[in-house]
Protein backbone atom coordinates (compact mmCIF):
# COMPACT_ATOMS: atom_id res chain seq x y z
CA UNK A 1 15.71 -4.81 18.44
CA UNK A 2 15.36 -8.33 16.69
CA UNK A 3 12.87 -9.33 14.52
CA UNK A 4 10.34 -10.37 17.63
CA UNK A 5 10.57 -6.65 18.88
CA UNK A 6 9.74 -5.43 14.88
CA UNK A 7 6.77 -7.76 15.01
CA UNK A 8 5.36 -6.33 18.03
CA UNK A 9 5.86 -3.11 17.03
CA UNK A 10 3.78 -3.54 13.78
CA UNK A 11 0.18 -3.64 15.57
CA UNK A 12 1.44 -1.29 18.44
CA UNK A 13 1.81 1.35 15.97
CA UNK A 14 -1.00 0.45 13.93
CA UNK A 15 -2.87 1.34 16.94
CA UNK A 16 -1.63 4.47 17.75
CA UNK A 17 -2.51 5.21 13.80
CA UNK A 18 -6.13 4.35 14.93
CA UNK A 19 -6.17 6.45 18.25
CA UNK A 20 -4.99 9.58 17.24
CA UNK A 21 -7.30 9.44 13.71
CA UNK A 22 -10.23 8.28 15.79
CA UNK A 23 -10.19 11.98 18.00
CA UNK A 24 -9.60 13.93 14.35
CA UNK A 25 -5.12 14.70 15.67
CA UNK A 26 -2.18 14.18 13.72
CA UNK A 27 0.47 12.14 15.60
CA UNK A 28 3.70 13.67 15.59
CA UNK A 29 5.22 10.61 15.46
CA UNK A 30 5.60 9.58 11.84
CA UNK A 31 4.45 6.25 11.62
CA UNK A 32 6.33 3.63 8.90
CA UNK A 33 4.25 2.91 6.31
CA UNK A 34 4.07 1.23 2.24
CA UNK A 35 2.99 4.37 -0.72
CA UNK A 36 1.78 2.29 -3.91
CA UNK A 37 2.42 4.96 -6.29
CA UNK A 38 1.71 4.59 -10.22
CA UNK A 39 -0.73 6.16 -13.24
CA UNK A 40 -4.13 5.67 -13.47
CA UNK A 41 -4.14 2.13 -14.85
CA UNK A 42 -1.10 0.65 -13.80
CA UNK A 43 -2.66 -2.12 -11.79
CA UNK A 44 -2.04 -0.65 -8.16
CA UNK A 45 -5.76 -1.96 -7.09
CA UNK A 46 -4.92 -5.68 -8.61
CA UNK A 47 -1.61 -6.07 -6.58
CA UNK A 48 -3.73 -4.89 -3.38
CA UNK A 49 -6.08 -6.99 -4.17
CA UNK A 50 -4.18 -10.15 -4.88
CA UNK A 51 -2.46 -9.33 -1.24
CA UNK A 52 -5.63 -9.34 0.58
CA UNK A 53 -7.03 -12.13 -1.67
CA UNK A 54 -10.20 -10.35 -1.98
CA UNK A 55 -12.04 -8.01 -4.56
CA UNK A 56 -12.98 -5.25 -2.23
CA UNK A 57 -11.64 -1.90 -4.15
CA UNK A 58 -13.65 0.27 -6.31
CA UNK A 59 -12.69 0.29 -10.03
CA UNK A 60 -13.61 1.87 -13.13
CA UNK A 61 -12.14 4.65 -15.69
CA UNK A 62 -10.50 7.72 -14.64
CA UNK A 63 -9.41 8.56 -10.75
CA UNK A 64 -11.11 5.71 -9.17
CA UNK A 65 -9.01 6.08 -5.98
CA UNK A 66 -9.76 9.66 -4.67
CA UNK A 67 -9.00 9.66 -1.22
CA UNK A 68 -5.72 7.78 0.26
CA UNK A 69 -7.10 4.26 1.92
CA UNK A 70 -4.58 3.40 4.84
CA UNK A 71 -5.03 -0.49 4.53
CA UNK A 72 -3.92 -2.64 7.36
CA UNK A 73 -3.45 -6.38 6.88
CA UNK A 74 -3.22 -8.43 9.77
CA UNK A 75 -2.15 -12.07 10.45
CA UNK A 76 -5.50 -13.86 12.34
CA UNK A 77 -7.15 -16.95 12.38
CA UNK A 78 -10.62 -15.87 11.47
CA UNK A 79 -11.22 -13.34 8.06
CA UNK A 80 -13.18 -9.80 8.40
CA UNK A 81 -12.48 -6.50 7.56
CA UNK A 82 -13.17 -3.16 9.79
CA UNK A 83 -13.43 0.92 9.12
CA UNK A 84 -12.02 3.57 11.43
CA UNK A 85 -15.36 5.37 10.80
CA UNK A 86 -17.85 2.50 11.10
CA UNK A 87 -16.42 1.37 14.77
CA UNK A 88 -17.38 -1.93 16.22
CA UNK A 89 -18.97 -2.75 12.66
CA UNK A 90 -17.26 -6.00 11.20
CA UNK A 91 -17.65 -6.77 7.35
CA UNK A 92 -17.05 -10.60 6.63
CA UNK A 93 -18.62 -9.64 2.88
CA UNK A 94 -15.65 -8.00 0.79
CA UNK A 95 -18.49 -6.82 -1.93
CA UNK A 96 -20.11 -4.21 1.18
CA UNK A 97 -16.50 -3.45 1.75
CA UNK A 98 -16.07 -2.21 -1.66
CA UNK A 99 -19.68 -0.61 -1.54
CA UNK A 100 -18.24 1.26 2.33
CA UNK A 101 -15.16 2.52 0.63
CA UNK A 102 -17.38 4.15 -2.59
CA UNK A 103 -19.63 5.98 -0.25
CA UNK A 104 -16.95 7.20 2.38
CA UNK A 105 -15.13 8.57 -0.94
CA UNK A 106 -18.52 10.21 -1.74
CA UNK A 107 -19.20 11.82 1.46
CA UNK A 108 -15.78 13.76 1.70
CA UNK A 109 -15.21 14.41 -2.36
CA UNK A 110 -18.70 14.68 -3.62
CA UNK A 111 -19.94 12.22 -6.60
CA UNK A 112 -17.55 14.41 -9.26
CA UNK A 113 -14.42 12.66 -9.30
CA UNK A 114 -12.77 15.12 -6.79
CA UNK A 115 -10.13 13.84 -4.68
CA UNK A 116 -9.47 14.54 -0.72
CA UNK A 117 -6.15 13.73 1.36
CA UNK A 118 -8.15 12.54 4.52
CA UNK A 119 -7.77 9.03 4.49
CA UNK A 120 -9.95 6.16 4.88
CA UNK A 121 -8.54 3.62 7.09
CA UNK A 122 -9.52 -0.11 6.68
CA UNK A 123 -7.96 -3.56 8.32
CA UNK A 124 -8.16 -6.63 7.11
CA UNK A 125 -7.84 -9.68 9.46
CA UNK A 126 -7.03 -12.82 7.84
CA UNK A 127 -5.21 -16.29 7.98
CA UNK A 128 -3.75 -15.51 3.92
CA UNK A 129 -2.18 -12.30 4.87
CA UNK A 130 1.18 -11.13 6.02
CA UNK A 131 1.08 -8.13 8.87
CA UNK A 132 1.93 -4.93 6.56
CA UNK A 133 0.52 -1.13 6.76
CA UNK A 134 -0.01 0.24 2.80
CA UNK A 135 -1.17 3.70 1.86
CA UNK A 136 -3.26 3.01 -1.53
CA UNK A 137 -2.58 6.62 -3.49
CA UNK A 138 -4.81 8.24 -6.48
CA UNK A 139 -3.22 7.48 -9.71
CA UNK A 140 -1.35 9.82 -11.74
CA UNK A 141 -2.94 11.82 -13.74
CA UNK A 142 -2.42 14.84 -16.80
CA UNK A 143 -5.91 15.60 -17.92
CA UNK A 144 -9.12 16.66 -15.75
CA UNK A 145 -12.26 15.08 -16.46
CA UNK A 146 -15.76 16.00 -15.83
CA UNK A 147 -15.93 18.16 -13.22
CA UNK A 148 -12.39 17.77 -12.03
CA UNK A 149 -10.48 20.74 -10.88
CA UNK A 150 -7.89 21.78 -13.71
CA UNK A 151 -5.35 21.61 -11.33
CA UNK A 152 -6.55 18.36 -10.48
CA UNK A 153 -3.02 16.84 -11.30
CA UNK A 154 -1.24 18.74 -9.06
CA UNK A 155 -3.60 18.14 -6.56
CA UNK A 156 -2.73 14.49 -6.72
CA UNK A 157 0.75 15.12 -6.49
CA UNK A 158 0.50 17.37 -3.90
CA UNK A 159 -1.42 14.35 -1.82
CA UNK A 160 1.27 12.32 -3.08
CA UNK A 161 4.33 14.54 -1.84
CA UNK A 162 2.54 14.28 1.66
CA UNK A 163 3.31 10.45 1.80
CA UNK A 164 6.15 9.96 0.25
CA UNK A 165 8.70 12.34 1.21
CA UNK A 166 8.69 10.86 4.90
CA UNK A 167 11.95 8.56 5.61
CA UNK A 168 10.12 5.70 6.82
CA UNK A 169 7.99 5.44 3.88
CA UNK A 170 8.97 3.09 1.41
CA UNK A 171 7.48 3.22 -2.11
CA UNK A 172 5.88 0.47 -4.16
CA UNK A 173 6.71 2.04 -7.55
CA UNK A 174 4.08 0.26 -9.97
CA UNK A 175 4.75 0.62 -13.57
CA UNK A 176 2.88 -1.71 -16.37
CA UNK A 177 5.10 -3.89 -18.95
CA UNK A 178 3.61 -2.72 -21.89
CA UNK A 179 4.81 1.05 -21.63
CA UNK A 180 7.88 2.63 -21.69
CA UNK A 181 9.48 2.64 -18.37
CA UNK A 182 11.65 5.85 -18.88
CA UNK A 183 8.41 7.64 -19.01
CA UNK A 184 6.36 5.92 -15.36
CA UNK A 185 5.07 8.62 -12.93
CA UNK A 186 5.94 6.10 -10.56
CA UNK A 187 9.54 6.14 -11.18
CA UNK A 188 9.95 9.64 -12.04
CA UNK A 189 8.55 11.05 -8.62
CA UNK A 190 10.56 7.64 -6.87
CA UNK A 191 13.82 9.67 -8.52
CA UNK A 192 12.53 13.18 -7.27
CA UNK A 193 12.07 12.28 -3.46
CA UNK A 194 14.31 8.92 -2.96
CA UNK A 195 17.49 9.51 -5.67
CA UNK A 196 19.83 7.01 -3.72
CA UNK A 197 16.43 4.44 -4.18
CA UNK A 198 16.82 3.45 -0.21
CA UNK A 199 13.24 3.13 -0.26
CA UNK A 200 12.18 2.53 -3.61
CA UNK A 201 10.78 -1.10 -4.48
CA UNK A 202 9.62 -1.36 -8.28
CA UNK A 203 6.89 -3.36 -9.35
CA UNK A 204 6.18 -4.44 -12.65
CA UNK A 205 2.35 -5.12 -13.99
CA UNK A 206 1.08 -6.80 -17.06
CA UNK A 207 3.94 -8.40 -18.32
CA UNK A 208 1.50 -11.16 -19.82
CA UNK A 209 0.17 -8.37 -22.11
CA UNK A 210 3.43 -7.21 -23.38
CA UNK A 211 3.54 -7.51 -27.39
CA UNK A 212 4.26 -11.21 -28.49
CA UNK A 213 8.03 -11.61 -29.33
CA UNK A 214 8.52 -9.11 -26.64
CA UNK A 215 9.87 -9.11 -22.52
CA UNK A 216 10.67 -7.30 -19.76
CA UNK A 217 14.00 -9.12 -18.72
CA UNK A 218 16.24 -6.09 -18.47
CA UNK A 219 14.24 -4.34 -16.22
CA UNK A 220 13.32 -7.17 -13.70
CA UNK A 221 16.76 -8.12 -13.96
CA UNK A 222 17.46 -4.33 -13.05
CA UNK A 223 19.47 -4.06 -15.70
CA UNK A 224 17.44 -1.25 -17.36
CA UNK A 225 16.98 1.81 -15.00
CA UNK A 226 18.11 0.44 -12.36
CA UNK A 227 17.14 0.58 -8.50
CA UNK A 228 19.06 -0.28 -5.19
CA UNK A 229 16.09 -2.87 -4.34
CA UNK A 230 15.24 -3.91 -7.73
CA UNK A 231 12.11 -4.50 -9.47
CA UNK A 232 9.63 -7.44 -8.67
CA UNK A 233 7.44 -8.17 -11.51
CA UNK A 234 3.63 -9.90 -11.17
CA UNK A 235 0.73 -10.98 -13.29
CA UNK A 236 -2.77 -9.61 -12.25
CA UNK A 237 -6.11 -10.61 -13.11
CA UNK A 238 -7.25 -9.14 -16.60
CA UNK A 239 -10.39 -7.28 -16.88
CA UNK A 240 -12.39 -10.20 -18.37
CA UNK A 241 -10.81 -12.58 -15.57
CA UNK A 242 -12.24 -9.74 -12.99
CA UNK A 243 -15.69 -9.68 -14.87
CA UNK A 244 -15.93 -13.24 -14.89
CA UNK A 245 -15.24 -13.45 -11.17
CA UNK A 246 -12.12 -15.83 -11.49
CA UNK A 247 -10.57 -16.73 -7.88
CA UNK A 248 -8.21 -15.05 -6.68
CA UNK A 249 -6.22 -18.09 -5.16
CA UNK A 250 -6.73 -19.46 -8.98
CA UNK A 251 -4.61 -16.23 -10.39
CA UNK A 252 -1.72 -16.47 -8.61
CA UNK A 253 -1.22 -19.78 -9.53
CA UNK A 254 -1.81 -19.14 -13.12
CA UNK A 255 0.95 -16.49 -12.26
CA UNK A 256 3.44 -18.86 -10.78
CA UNK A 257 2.76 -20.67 -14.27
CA UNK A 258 3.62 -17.75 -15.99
CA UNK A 259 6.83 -17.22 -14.55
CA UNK A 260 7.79 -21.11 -14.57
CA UNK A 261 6.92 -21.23 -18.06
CA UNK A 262 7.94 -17.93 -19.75
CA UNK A 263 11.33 -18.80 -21.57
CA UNK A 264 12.46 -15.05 -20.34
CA UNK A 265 11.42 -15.43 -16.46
CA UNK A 266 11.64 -18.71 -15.35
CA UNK A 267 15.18 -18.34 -14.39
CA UNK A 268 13.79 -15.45 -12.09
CA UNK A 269 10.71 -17.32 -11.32
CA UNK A 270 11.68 -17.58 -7.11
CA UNK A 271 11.80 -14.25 -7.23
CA UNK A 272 8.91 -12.86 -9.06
CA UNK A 273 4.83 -13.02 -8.18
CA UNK A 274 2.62 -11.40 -5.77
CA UNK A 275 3.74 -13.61 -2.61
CA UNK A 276 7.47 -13.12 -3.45
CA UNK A 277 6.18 -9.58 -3.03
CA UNK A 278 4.46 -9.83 -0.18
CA UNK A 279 7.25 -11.26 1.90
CA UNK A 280 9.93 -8.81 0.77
CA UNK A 281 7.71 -6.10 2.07
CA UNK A 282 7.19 -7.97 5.35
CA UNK A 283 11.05 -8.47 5.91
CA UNK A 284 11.96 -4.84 4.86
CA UNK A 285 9.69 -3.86 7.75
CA UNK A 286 10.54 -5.81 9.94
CA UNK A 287 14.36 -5.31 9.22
CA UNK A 288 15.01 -2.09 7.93
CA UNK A 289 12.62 0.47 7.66
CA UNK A 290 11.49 0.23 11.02
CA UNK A 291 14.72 0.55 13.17
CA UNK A 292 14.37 4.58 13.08
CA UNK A 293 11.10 3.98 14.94
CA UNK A 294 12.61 2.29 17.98
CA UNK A 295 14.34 5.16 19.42
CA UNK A 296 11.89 7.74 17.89
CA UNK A 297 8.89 6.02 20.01
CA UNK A 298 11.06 6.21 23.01
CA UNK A 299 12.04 9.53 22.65
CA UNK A 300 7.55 10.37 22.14
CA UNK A 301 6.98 8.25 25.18
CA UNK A 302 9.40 10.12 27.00
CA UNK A 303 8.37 13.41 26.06
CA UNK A 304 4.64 12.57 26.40
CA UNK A 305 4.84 11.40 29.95
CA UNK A 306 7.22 14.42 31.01
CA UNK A 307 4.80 16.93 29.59
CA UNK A 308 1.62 14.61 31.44
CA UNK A 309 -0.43 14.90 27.95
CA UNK A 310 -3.70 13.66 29.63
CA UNK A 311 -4.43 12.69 25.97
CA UNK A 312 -1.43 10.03 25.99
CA UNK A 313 -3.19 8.83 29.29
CA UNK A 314 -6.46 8.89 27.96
CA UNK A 315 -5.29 6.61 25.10
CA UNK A 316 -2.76 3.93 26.72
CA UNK A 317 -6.02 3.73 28.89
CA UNK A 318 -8.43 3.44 25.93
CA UNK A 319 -6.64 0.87 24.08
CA UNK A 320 -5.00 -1.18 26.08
CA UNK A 321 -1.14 -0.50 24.87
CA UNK A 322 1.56 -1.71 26.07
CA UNK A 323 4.29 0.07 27.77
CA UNK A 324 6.89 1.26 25.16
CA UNK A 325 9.72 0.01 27.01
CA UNK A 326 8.16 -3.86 26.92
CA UNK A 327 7.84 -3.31 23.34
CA UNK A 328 11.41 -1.87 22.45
């Protein structure tokens, strides 16, 4: 399959996602997918953000994200944003988004900081995006607060485990500058399910708040625990850049300055920053991590028709797909 037939089978599968979660069954098929993975704090939300272009995700202290949010981005002319569980409803303001996501976390968890592993599934349309499927995971965590179950970090891991240990997921391993790498959550559970790092991307955060005299050249040169794809390292908006509702356009080019200007980066500069990011995600999709999905789709089609599921029926019917074989 060439990189036309990986294209097409980005939204294809996207919509089998959508049909099987819209009638409450898991898919057999695993679908290929992007795990951001880091601690509470480690700028997972800002990267998503900075991909969409938008500030649409809930934030705050402690376990802000508490249920997984499957978020599809999609390549389209005209920008909106839709909810598995709000169907036909289009949002074209990213602030209601954020509001949709805090009270569809509510209605499964409760208002106590619980967490849930049913997913919230959002897509974003837009002309700024590039056509990727990310799972947005709840942030490490040690210590239960408020009414948090003790247990509540190996709950999160648990959730985590669920994700991550599928082939076809690759992991976005997000780490901030300004703490010892040996010691990321990110990396350490990266190690534990994907030791040869075949699907392990790091990202590094907050490298502009790193103490002054100080860099992170090693390790975005991979030189420091290294990984087969290497490490990628971006600048997000700071808290008071957030507060004061800078643009989001406006931060990445402050964080192409960085890079050009920063005596330890610029000679990395092409291959740092969020859209650097962006596109390495698109091609390893499109190259690499989906090829397993081309035969495995065939072999589900075939074994769908041969069995006469009237639920395949019922969905090629519903939403329009296109035969497998066209596709692959």
């Amino acid at each position: 399959m060439g990189n036309r037939g990986m294209e097409d089978l980005i939204p294809l599968v996207n919509r089998l996602q959508d049909a099987f979660s819209s009638i409450g069954q898991n898919a057999s098929l695993d679908l290929p997918q992007i795990a951001v993975v880091g601690g509470q704090s480690a700028g997972k939300s800002s990267v998503l953000e900075n991909f969409v272009g938008k500030d649409f995700l809930p934030r705050g202290s402690g376990i802000v994200t508490r249920r997984p949010l499957v978020l599809q981005l999609m390549n389209c002319p005209t920008e909106y944003a839709e909810f598995l569980h709000c169907k036909g409803k289009k949002f074209t303001d990213f602030d209601e988004v954020r509001q949709e996501i805090e009270a569809e976390t509510d209605r499964v968890t409760g208002a106590n900081k619980g967490i849930s592993p049913v997913p919230i599934n959002l897509r974003v349309y837009s002309p700024h995006v590039l056509n990727l499927t990310l799972v947005d995971l709840p942030g490490m965590t040690k210590v239960a607060v408020g009414d948090q179950p003790v247990d509540i970090e190996f709950q999160i891991r648990e959730m985590l485990m669920q994700f991550v240990t599928k082939d076809n997921c690759l992991m976005l391993a997000v780490s901030p500058a300004n703490s010892d790498l040996a010691n990321s959550d990110a990396l350490k559970i990266a190690k534990e399910v994907d030791p040869q790092g075949m699907r392990t991307i790091g990202v590094i955060t907050k490298l502009d708040l790193m103490d002054e005299g100080t860099d992170a050249k090693d390790i975005l040169e991979n030189k420091l625990l290294p990984l087969r794809r290497g490490y990628i390292g971006v600048v997000n908006r700071s808290q008071k850049d957030i507060d004061g509702k800078k643009d989001i356009n406006a931060a990445m080019a402050a964080e192409r300055k960085f890079f050009l200007s920063h005596p330890g980066y610029r000679h990395l500069a092409d291959r740092m920053g969020t859209p650097y990011l962006q596109k390495v995600l698109n091609q390893v999709c499109r190259n690499g991590l989906l090829t397993p999905q081309r035969n495995q789709l065939r072999h589900q089609e075939h074994s769908w028709h041969q069995a006469r599921l009237p639920l395949f029926e019922h969905l090629i019917m519903a939403f329009s797909l296109p035969s497998l074989n066209d596709t692959v």
